[in-house]
PDB file of N, CA and C in Angstrom:
ATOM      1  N   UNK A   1     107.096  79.174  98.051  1.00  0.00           N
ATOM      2  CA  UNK A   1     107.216  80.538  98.528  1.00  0.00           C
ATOM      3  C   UNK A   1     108.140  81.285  97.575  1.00  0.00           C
ATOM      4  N   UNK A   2     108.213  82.505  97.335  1.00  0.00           N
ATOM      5  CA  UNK A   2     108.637  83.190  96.680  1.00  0.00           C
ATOM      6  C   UNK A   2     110.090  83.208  96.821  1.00  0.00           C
ATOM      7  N   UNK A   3     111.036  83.720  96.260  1.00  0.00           N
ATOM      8  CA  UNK A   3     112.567  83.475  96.175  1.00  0.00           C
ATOM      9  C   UNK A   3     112.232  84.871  96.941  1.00  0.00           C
ATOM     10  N   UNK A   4     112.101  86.338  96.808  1.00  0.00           N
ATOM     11  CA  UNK A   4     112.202  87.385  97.171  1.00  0.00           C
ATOM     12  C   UNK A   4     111.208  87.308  98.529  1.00  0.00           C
ATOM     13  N   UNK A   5     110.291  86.192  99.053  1.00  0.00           N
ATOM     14  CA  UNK A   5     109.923  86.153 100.275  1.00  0.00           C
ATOM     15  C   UNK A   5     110.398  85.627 101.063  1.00  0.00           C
ATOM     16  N   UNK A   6     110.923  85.676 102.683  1.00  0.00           N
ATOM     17  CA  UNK A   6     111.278  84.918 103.502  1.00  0.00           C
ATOM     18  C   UNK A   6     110.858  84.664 104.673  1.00  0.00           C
ATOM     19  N   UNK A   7     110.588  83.698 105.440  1.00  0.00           N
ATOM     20  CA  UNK A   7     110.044  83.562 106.911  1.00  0.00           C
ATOM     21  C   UNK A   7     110.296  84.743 107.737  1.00  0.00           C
ATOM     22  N   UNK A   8     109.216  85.199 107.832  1.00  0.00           N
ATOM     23  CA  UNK A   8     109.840  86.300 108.809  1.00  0.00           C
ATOM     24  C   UNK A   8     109.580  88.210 108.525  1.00  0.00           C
ATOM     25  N   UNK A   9     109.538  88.033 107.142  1.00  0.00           N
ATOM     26  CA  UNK A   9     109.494  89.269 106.725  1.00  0.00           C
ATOM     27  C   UNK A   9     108.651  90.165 106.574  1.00  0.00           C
ATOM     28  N   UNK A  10     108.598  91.566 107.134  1.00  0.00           N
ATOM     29  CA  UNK A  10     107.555  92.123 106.769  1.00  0.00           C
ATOM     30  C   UNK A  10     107.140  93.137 105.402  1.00  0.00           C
ATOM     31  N   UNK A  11     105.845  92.635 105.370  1.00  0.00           N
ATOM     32  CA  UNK A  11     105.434  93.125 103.611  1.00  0.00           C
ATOM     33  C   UNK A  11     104.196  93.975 103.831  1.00  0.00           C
ATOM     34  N   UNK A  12     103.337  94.340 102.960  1.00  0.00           N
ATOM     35  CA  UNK A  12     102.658  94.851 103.059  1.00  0.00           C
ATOM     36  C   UNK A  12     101.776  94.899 101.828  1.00  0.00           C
ATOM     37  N   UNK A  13     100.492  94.554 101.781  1.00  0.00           N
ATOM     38  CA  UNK A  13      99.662  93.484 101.485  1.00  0.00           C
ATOM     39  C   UNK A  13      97.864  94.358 101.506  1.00  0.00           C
ATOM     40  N   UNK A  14      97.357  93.599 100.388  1.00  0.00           N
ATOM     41  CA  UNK A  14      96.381  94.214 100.270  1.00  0.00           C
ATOM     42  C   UNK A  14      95.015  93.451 101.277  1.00  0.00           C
ATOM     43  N   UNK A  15      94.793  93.688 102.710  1.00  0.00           N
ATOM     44  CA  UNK A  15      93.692  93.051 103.282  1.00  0.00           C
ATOM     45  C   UNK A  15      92.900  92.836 103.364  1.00  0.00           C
ATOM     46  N   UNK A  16      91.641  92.080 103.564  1.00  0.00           N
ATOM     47  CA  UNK A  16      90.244  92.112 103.462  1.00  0.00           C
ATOM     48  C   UNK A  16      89.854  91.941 104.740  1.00  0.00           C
ATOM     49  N   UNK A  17      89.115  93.399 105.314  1.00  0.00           N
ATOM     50  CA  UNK A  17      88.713  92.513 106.736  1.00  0.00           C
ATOM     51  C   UNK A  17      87.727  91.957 106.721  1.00  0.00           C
ATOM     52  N   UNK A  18      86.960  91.336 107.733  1.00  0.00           N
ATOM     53  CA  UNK A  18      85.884  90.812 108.429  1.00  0.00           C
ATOM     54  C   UNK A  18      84.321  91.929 107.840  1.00  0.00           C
ATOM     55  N   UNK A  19      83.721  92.002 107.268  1.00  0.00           N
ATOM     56  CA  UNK A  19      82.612  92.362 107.262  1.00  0.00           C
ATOM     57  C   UNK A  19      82.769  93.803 106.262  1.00  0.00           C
ATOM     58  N   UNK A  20      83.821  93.803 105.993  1.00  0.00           N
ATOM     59  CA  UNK A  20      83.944  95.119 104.604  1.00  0.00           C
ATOM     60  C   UNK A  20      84.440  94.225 103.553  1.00  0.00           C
ATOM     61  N   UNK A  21      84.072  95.390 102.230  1.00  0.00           N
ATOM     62  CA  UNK A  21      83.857  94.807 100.826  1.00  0.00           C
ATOM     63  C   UNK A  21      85.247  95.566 100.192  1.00  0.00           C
ATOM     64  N   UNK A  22      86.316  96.491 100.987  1.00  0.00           N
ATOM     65  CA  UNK A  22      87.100  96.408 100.633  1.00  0.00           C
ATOM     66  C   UNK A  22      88.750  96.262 101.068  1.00  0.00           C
ATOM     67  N   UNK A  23      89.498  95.735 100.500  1.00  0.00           N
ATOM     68  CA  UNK A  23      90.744  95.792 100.807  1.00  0.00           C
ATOM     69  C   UNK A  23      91.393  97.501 101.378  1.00  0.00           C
ATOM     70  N   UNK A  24      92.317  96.908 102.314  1.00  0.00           N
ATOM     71  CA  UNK A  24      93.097  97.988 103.009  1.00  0.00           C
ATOM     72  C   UNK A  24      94.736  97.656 102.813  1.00  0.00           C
ATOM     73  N   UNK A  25      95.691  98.534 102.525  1.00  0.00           N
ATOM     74  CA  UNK A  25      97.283  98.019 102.399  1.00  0.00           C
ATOM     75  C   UNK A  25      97.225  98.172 104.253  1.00  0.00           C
ATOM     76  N   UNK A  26      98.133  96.625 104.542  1.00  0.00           N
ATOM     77  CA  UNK A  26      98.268  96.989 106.229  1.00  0.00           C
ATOM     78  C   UNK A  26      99.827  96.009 105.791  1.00  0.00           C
ATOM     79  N   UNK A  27     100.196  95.979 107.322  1.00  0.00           N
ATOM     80  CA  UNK A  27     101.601  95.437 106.986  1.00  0.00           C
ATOM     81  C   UNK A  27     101.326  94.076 107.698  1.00  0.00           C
ATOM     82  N   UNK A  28     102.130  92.954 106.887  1.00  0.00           N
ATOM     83  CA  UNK A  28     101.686  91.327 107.226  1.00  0.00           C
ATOM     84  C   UNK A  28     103.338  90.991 107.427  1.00  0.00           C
ATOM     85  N   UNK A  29     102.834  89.854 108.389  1.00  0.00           N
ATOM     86  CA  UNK A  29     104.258  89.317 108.831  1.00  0.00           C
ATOM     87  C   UNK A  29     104.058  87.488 107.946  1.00  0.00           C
ATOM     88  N   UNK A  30     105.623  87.572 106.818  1.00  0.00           N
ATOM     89  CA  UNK A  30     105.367  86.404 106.149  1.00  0.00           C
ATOM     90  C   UNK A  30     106.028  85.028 106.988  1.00  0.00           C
ATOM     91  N   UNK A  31     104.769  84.226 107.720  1.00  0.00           N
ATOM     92  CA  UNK A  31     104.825  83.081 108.285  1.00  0.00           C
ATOM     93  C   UNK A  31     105.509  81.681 107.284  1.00  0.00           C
ATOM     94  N   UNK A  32     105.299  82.059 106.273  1.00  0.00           N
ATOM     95  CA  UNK A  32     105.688  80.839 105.162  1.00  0.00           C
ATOM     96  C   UNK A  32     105.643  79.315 105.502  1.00  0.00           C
ATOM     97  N   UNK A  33     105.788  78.797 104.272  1.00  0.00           N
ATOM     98  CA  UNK A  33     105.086  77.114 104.354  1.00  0.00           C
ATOM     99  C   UNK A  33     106.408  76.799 103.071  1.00  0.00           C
ATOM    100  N   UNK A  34     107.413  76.093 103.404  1.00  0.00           N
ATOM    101  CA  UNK A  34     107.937  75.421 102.684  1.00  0.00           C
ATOM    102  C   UNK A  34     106.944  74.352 101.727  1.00  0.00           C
ATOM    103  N   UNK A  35     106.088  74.347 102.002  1.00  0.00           N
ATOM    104  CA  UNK A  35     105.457  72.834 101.481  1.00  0.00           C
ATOM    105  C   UNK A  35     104.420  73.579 100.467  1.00  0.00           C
ATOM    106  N   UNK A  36     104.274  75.055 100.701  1.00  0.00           N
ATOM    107  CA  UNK A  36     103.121  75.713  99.677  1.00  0.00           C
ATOM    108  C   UNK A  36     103.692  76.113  98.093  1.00  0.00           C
ATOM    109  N   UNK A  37     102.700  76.227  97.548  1.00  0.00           N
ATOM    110  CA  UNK A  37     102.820  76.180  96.188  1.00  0.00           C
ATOM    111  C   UNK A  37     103.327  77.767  96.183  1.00  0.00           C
ATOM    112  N   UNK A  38     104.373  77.792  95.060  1.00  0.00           N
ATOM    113  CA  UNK A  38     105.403  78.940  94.721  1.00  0.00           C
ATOM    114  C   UNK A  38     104.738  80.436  94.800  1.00  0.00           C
ATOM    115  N   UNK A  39     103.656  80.287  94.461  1.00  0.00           N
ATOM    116  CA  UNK A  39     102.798  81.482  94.481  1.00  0.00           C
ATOM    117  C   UNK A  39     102.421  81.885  95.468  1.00  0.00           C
ATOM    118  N   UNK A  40     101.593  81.191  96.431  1.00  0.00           N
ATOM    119  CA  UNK A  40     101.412  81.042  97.824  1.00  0.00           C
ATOM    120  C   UNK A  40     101.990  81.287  98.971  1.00  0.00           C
ATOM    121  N   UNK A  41     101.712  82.091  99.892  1.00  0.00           N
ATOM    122  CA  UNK A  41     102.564  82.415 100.790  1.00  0.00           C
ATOM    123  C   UNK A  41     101.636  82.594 102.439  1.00  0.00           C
ATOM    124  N   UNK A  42     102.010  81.890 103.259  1.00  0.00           N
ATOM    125  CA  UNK A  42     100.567  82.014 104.524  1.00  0.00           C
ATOM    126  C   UNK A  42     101.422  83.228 105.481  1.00  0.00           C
ATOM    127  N   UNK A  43     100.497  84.194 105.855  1.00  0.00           N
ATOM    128  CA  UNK A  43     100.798  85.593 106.787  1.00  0.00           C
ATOM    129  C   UNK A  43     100.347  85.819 107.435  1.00  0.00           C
ATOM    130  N   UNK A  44     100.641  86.695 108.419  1.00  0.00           N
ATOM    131  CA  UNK A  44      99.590  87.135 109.621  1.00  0.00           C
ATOM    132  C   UNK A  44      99.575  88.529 109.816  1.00  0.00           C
ATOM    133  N   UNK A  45      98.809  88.918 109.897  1.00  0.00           N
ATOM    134  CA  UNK A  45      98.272  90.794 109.998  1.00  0.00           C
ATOM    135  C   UNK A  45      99.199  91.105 111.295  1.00  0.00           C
ATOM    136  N   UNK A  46      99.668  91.669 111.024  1.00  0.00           N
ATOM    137  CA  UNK A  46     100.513  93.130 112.126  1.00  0.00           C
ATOM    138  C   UNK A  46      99.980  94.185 112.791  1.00  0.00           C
ATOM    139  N   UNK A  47      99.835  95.032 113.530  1.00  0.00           N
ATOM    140  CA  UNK A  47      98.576  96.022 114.187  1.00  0.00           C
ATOM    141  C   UNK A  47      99.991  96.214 115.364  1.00  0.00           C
ATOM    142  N   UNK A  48      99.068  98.056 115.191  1.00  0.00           N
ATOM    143  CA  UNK A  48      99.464  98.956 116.252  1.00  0.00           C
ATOM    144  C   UNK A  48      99.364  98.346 117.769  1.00  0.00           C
ATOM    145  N   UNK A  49      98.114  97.949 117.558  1.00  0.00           N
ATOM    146  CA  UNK A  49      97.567  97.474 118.876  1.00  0.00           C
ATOM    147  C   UNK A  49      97.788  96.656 119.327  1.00  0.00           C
ATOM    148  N   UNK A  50      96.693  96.221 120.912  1.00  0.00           N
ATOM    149  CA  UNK A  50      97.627  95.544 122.383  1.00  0.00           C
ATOM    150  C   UNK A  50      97.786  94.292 121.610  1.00  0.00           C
ATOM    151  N   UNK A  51      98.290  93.153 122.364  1.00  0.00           N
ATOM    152  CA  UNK A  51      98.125  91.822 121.925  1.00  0.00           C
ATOM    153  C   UNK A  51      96.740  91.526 122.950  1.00  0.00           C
ATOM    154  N   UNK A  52      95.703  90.502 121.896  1.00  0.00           N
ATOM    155  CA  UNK A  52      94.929  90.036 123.145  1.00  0.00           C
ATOM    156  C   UNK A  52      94.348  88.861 123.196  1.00  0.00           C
ATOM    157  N   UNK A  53      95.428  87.704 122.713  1.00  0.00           N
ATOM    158  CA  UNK A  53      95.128  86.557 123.615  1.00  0.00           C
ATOM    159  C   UNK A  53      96.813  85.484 123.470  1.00  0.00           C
ATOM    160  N   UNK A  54      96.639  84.964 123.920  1.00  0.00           N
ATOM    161  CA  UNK A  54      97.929  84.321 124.185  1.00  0.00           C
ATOM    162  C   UNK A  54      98.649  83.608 122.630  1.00  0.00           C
ATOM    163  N   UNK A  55      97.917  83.848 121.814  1.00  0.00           N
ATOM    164  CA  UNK A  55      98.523  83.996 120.282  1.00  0.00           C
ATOM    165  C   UNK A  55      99.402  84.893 119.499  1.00  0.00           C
ATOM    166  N   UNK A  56      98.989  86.111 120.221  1.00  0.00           N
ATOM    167  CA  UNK A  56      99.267  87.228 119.781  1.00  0.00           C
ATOM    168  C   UNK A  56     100.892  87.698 119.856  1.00  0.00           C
ATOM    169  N   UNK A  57     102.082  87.948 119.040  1.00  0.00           N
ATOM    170  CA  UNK A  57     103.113  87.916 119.591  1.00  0.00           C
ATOM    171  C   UNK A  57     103.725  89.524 119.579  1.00  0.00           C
ATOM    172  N   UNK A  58     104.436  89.845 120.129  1.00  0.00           N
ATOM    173  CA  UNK A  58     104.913  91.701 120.159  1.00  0.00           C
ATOM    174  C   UNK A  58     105.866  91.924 119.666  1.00  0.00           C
ATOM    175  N   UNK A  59     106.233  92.596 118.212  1.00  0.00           N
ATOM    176  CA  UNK A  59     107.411  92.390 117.566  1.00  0.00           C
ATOM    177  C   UNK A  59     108.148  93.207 118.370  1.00  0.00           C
ATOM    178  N   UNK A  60     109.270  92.673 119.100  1.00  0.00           N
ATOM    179  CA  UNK A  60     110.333  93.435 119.770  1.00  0.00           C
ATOM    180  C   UNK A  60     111.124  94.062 118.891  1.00  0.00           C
ATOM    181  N   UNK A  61     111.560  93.948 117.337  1.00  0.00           N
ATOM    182  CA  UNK A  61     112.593  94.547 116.625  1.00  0.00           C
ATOM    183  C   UNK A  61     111.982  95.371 115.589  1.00  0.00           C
ATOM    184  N   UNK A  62     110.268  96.059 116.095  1.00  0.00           N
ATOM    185  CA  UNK A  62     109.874  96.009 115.139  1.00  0.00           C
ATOM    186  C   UNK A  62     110.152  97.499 114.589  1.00  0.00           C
ATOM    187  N   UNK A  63     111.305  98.249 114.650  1.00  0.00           N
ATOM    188  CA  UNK A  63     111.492  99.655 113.773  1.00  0.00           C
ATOM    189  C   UNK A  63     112.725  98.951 113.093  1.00  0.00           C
ATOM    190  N   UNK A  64     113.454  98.060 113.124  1.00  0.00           N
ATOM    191  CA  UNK A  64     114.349  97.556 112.224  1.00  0.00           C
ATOM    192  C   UNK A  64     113.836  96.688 110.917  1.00  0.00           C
ATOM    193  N   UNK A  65     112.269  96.408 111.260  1.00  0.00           N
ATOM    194  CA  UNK A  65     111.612  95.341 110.338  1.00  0.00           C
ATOM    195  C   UNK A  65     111.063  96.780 109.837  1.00  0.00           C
ATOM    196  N   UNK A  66     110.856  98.284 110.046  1.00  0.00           N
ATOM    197  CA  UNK A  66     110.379  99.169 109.071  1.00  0.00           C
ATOM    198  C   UNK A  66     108.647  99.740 109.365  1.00  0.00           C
ATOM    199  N   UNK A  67     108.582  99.267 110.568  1.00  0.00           N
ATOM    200  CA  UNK A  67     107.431  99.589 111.139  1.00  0.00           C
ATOM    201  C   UNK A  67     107.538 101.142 111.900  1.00  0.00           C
ATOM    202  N   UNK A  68     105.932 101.383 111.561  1.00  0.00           N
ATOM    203  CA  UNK A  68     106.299 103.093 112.226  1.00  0.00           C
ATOM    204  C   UNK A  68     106.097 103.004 113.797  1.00  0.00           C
ATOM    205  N   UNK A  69     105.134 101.997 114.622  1.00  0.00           N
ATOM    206  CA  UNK A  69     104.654 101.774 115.914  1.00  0.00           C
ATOM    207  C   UNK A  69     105.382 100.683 116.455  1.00  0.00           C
ATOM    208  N   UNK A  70     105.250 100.673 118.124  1.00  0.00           N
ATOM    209  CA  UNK A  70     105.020  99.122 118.437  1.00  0.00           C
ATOM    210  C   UNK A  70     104.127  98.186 117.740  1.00  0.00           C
ATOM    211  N   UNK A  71     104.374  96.814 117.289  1.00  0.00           N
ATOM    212  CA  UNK A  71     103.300  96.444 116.825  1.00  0.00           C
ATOM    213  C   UNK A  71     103.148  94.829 117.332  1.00  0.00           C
ATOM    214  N   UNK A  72     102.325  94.204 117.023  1.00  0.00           N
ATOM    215  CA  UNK A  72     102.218  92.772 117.785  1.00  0.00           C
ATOM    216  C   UNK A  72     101.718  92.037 116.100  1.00  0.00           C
ATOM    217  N   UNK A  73     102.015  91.299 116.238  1.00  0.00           N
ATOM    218  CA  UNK A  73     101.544  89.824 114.768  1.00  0.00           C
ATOM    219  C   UNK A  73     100.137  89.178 115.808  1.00  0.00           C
ATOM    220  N   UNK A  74      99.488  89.181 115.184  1.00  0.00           N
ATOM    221  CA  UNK A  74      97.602  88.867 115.318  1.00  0.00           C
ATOM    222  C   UNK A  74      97.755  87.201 114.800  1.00  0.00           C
ATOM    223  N   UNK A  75      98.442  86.002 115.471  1.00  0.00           N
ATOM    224  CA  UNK A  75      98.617  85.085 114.590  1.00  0.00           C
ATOM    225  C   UNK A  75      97.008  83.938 114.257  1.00  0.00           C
ATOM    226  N   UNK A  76      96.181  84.482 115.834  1.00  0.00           N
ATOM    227  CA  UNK A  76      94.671  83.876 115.093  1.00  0.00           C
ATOM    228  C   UNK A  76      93.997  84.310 113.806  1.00  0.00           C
ATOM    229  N   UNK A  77      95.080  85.340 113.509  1.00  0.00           N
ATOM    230  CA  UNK A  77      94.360  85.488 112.004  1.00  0.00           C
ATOM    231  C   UNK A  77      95.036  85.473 110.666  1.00  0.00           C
ATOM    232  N   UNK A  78      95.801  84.303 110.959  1.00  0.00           N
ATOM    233  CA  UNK A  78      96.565  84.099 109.713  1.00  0.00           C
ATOM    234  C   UNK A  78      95.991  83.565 108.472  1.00  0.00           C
ATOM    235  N   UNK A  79      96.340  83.481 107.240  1.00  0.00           N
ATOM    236  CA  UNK A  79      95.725  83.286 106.323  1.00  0.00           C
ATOM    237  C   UNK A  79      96.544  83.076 105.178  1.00  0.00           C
ATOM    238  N   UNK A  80      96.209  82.181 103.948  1.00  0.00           N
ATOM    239  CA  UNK A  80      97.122  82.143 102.837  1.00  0.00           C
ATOM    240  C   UNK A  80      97.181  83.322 101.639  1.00  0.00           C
ATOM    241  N   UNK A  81      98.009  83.644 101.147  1.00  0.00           N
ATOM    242  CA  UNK A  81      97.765  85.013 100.040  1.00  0.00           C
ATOM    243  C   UNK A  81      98.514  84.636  98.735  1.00  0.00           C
ATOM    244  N   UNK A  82      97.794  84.578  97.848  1.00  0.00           N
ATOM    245  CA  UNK A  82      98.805  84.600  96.773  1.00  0.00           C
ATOM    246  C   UNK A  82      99.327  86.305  96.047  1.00  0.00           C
ATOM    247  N   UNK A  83     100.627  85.791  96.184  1.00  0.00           N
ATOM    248  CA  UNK A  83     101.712  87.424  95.813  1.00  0.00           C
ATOM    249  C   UNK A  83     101.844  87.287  94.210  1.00  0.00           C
TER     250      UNK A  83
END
């Protein structure tokens, strides 16, 4: 993981969703993997919206992490990214 990344942090990241051909900047919460290669970093998408299933977590601190909304971490859709 990156020296300038840390468990926990929020970044903001170029996404690919589900069924479009292009990337969107959204804001990702960095889950990290001590065990991943330096480049590598595993995250989970952030969203305005509700949480909706028992994965889903609600950032309680989230205008100190730099967010403009309430927001919840989407963790069924985490994924690895290289930064």
């Amino acid at each position: 993981m990156s020296s300038k990344m840390k468990q926990g942090d929020v970044w903001v990241a170029d996404v690919l969703f589900k069924g479009a051909r292009q990337t969107k900047q959204r804001p990702v919460i960095i889950v990290g993997n001590e065990l991943a290669l330096d480049a590598d970093v595993i995250i989970a998408p952030v969203t305005s919206q509700m949480a909706r299933n028992q994965f889903d977590v609600v950032l309680e601190y989230w205008e100190e992490a730099g967010l403009l909304k309430p927001s919840v971490v989407y963790f069924k859709n985490h994924f690895c990214s290289r930064f």
